[in-house]
PDB file of N, CA and C in Angstrom:
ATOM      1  N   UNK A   1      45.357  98.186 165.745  1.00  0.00           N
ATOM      2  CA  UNK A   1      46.703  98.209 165.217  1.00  0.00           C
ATOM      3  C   UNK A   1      47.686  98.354 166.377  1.00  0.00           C
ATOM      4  N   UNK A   2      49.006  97.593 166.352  1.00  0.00           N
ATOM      5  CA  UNK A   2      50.106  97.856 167.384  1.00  0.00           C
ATOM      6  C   UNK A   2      50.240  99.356 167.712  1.00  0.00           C
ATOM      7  N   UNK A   3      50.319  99.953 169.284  1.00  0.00           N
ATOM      8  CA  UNK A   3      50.978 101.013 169.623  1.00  0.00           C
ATOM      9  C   UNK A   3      52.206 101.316 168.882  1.00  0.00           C
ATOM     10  N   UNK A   4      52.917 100.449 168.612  1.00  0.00           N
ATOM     11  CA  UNK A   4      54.283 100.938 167.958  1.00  0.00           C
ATOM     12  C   UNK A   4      53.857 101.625 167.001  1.00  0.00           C
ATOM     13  N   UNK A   5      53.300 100.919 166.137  1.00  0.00           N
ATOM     14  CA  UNK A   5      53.043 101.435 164.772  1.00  0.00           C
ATOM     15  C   UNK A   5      52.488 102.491 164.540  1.00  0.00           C
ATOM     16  N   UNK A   6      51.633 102.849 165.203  1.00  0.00           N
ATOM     17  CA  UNK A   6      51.080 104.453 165.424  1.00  0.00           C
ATOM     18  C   UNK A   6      51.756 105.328 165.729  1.00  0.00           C
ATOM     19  N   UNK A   7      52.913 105.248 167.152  1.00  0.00           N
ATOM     20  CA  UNK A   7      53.510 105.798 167.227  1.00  0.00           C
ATOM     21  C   UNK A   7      54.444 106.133 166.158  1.00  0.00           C
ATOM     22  N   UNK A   8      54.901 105.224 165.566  1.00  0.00           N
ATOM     23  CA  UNK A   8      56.324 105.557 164.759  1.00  0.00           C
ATOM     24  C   UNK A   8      55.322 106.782 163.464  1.00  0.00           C
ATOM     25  N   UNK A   9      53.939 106.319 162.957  1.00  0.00           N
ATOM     26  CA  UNK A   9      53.425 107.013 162.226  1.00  0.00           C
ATOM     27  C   UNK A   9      52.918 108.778 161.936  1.00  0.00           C
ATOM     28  N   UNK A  10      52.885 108.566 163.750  1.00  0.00           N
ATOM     29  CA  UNK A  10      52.551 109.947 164.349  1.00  0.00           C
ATOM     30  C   UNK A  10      54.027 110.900 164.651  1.00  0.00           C
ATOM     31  N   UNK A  11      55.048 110.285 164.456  1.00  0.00           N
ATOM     32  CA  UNK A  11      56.085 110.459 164.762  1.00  0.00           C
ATOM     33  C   UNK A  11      57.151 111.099 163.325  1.00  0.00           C
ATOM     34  N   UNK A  12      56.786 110.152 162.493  1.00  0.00           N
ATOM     35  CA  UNK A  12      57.619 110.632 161.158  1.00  0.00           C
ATOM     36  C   UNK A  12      57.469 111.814 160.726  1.00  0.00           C
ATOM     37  N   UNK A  13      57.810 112.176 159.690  1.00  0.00           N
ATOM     38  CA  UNK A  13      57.519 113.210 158.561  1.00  0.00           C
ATOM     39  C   UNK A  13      58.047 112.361 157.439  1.00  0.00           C
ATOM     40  N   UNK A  14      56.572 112.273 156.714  1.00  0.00           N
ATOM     41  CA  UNK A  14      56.923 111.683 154.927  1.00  0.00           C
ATOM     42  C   UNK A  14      57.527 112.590 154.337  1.00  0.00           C
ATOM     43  N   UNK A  15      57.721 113.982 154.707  1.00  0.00           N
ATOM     44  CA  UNK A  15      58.256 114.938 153.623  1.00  0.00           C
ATOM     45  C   UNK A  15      60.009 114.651 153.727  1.00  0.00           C
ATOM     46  N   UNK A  16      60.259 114.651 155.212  1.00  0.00           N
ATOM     47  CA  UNK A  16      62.056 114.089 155.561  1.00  0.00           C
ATOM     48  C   UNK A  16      62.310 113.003 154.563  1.00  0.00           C
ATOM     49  N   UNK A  17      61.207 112.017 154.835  1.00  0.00           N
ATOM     50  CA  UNK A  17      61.342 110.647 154.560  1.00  0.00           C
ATOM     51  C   UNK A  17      61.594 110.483 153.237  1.00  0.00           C
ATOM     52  N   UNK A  18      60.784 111.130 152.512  1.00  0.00           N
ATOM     53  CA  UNK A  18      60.888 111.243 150.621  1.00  0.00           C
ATOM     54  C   UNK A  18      61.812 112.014 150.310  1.00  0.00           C
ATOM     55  N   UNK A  19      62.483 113.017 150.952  1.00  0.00           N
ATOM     56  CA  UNK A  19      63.705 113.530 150.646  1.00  0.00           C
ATOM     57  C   UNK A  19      64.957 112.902 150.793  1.00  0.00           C
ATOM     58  N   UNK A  20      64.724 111.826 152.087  1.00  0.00           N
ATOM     59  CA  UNK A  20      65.962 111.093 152.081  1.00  0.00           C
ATOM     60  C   UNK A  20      66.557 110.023 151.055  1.00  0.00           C
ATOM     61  N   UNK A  21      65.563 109.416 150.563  1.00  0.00           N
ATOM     62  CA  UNK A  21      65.133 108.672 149.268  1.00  0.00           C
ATOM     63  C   UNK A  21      64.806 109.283 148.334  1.00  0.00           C
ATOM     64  N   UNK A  22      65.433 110.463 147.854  1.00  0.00           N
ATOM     65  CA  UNK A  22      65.814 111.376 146.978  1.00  0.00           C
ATOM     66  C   UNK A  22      64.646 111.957 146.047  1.00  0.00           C
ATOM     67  N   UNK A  23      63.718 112.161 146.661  1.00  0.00           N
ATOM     68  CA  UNK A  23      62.421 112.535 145.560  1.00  0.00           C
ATOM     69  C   UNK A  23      62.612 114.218 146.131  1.00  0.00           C
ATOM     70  N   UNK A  24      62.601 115.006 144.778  1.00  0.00           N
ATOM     71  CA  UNK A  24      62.990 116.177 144.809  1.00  0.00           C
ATOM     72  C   UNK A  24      61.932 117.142 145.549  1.00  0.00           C
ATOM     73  N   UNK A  25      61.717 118.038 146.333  1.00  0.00           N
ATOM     74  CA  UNK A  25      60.449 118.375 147.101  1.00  0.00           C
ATOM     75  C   UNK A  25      60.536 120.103 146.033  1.00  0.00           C
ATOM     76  N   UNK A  26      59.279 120.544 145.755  1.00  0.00           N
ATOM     77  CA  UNK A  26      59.451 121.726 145.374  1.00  0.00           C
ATOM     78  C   UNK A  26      59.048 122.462 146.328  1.00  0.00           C
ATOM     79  N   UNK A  27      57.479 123.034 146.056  1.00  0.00           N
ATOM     80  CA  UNK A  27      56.838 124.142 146.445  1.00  0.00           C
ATOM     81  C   UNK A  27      56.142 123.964 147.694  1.00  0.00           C
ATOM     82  N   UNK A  28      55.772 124.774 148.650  1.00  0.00           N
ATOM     83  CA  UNK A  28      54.884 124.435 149.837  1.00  0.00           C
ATOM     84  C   UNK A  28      53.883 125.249 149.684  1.00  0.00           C
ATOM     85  N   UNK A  29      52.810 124.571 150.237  1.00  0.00           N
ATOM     86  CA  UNK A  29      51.491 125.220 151.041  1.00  0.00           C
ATOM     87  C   UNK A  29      50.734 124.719 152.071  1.00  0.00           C
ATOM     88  N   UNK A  30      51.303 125.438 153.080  1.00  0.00           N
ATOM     89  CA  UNK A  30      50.980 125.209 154.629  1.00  0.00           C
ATOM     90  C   UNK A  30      51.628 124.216 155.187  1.00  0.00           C
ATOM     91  N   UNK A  31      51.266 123.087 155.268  1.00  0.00           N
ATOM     92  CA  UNK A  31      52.457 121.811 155.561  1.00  0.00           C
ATOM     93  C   UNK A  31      52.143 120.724 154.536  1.00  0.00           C
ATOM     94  N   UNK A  32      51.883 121.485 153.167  1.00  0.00           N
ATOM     95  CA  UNK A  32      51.608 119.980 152.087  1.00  0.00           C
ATOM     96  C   UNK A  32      52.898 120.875 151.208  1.00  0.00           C
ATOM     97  N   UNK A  33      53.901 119.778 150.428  1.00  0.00           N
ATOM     98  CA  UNK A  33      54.684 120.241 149.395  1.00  0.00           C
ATOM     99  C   UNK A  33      54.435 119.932 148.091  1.00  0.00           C
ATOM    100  N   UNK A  34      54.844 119.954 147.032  1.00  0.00           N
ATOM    101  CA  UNK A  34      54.547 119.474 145.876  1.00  0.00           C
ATOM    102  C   UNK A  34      55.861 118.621 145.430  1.00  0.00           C
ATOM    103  N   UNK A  35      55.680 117.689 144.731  1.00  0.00           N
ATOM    104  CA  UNK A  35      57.347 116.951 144.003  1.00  0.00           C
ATOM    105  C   UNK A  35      56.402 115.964 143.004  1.00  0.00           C
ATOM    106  N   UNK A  36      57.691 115.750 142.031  1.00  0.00           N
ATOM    107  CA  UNK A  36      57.248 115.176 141.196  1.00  0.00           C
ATOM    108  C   UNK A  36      56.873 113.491 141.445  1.00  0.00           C
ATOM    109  N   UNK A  37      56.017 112.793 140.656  1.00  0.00           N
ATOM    110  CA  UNK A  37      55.624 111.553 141.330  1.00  0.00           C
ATOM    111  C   UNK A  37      56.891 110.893 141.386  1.00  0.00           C
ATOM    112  N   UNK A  38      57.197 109.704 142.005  1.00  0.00           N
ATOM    113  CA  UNK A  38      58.480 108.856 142.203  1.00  0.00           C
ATOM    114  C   UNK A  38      57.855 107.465 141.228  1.00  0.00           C
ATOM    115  N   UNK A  39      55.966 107.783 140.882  1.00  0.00           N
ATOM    116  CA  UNK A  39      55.690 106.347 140.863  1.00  0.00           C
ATOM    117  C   UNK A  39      55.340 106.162 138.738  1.00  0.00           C
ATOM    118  N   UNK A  40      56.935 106.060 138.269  1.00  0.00           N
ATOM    119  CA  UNK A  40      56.840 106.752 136.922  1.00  0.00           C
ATOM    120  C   UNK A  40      56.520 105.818 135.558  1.00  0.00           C
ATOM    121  N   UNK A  41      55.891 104.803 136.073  1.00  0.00           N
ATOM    122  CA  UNK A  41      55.348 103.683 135.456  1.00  0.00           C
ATOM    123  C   UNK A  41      53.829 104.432 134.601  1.00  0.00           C
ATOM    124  N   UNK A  42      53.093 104.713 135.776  1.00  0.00           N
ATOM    125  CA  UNK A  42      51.868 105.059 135.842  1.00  0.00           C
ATOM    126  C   UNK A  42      51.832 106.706 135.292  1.00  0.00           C
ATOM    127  N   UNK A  43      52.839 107.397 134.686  1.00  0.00           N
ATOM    128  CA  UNK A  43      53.001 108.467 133.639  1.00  0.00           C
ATOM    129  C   UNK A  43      53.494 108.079 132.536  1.00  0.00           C
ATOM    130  N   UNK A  44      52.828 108.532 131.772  1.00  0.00           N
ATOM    131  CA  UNK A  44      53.257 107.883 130.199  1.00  0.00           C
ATOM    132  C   UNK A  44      54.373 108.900 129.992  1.00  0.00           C
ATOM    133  N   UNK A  45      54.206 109.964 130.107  1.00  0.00           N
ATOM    134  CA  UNK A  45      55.430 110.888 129.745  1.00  0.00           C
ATOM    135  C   UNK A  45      55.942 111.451 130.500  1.00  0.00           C
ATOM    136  N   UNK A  46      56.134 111.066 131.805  1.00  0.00           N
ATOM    137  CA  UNK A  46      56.970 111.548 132.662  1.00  0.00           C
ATOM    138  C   UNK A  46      55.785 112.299 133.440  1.00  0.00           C
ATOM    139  N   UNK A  47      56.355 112.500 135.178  1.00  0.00           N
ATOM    140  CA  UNK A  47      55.485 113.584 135.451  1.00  0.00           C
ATOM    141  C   UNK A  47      56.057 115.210 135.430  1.00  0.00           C
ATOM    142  N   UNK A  48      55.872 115.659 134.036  1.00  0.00           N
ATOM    143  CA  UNK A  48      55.603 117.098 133.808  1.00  0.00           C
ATOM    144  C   UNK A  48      55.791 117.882 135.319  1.00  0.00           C
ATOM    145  N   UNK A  49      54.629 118.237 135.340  1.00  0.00           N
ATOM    146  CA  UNK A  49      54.381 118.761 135.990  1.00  0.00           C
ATOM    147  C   UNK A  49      53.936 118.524 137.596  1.00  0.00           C
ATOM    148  N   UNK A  50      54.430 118.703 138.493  1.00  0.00           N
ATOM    149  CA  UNK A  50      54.751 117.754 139.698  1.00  0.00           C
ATOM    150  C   UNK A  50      52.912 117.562 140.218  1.00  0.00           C
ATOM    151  N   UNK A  51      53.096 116.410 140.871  1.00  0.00           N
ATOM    152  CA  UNK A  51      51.593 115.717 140.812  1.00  0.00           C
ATOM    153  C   UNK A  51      51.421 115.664 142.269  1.00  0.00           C
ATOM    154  N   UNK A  52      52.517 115.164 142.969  1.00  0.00           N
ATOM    155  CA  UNK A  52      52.584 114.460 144.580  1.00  0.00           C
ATOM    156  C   UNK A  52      52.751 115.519 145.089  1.00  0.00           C
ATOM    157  N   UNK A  53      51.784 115.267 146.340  1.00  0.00           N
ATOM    158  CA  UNK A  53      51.828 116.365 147.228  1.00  0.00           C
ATOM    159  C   UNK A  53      51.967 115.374 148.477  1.00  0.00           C
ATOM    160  N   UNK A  54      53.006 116.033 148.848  1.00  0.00           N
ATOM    161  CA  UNK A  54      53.477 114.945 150.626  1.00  0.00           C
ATOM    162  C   UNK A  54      53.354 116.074 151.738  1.00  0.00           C
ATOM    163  N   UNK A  55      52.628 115.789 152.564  1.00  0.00           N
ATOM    164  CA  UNK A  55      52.274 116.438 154.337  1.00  0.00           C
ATOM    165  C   UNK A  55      52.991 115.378 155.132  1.00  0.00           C
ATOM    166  N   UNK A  56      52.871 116.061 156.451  1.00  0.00           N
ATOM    167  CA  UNK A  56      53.609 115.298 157.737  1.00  0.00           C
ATOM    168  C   UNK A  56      53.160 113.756 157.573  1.00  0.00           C
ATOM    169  N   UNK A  57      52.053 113.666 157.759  1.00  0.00           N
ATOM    170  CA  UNK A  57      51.373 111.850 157.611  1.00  0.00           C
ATOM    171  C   UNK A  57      51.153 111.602 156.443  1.00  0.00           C
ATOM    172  N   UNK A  58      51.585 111.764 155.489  1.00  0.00           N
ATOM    173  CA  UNK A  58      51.143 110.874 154.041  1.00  0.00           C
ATOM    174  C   UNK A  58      51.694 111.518 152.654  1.00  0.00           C
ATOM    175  N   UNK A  59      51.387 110.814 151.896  1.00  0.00           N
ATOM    176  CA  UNK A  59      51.502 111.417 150.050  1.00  0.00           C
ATOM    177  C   UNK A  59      50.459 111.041 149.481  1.00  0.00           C
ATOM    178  N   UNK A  60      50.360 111.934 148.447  1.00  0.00           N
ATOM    179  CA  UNK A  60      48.752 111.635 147.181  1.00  0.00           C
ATOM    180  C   UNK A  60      49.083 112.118 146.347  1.00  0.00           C
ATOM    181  N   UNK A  61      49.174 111.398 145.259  1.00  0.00           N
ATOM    182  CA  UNK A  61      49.513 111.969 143.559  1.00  0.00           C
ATOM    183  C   UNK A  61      47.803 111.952 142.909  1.00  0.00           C
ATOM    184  N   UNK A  62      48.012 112.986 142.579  1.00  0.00           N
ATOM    185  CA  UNK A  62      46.752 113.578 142.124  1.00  0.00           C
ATOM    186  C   UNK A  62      46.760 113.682 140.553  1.00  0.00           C
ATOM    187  N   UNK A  63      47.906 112.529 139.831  1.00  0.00           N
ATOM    188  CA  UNK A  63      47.836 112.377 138.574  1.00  0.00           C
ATOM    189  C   UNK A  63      46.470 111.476 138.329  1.00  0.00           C
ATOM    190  N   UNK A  64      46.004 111.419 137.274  1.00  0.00           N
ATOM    191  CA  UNK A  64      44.673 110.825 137.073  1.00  0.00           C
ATOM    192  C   UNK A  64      44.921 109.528 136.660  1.00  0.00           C
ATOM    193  N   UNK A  65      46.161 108.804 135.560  1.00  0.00           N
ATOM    194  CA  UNK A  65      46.345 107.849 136.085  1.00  0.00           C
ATOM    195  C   UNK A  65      47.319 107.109 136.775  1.00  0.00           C
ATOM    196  N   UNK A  66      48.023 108.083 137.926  1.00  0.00           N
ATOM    197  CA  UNK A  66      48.363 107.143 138.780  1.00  0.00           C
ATOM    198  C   UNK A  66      47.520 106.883 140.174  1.00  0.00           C
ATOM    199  N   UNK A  67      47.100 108.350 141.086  1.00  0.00           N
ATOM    200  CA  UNK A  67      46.474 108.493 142.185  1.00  0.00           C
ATOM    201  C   UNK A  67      47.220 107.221 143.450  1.00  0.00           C
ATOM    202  N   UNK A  68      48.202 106.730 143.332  1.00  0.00           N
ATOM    203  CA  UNK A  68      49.400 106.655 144.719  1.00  0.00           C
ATOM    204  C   UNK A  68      48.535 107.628 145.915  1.00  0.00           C
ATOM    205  N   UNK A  69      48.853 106.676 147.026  1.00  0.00           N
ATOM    206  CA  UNK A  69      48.413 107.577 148.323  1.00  0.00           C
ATOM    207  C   UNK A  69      49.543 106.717 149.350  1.00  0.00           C
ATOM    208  N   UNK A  70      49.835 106.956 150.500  1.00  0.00           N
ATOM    209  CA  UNK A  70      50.189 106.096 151.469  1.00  0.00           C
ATOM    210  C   UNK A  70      50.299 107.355 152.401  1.00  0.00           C
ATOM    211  N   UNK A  71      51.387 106.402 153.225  1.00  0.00           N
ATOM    212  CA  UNK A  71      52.392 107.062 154.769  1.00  0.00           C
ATOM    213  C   UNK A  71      53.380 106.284 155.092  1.00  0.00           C
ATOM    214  N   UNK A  72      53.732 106.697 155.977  1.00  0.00           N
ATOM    215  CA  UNK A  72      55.282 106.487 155.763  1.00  0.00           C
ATOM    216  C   UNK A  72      55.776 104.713 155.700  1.00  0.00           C
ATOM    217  N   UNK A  73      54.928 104.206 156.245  1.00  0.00           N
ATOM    218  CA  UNK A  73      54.824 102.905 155.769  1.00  0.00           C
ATOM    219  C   UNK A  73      55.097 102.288 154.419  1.00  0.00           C
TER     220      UNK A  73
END
């Protein structure tokens, strides 16, 4: 993969990144937060109860049927 691209990856924070693009961040533990999913197709009734958990390199919704993962990409 390009140096750039690593760099810029190793470089971000998805948690800045999803806040700037307005996904509400709640609770922390250690450097993972919790917020509700952004991806609201894949909740039939909304996500309740917040699902996504975003760290420095990535997000994972741990709803069962959505399971979303990435980085800041």
């Amino acid at each position: 993969m390009d140096d750039h691209v690593e760099y810029i990856r190793h470089q971000s924070d998805c948690r800045a990144l999803a806040e700037k693009y307005g996904v509400r961040i709640r609770q922390r533990s250690g450097e993972w937060w919790t917020a509700h999913c952004f991806n609201l197709e894949a909740h039939s009734r909304g996500d309740r109860n917040p699902s996504l958990s975003i760290g420095p390199t990535g997000y994972k919704c741990f709803s069962v049927n959505c399971g979303i993962s990435g980085d800041v990409f």
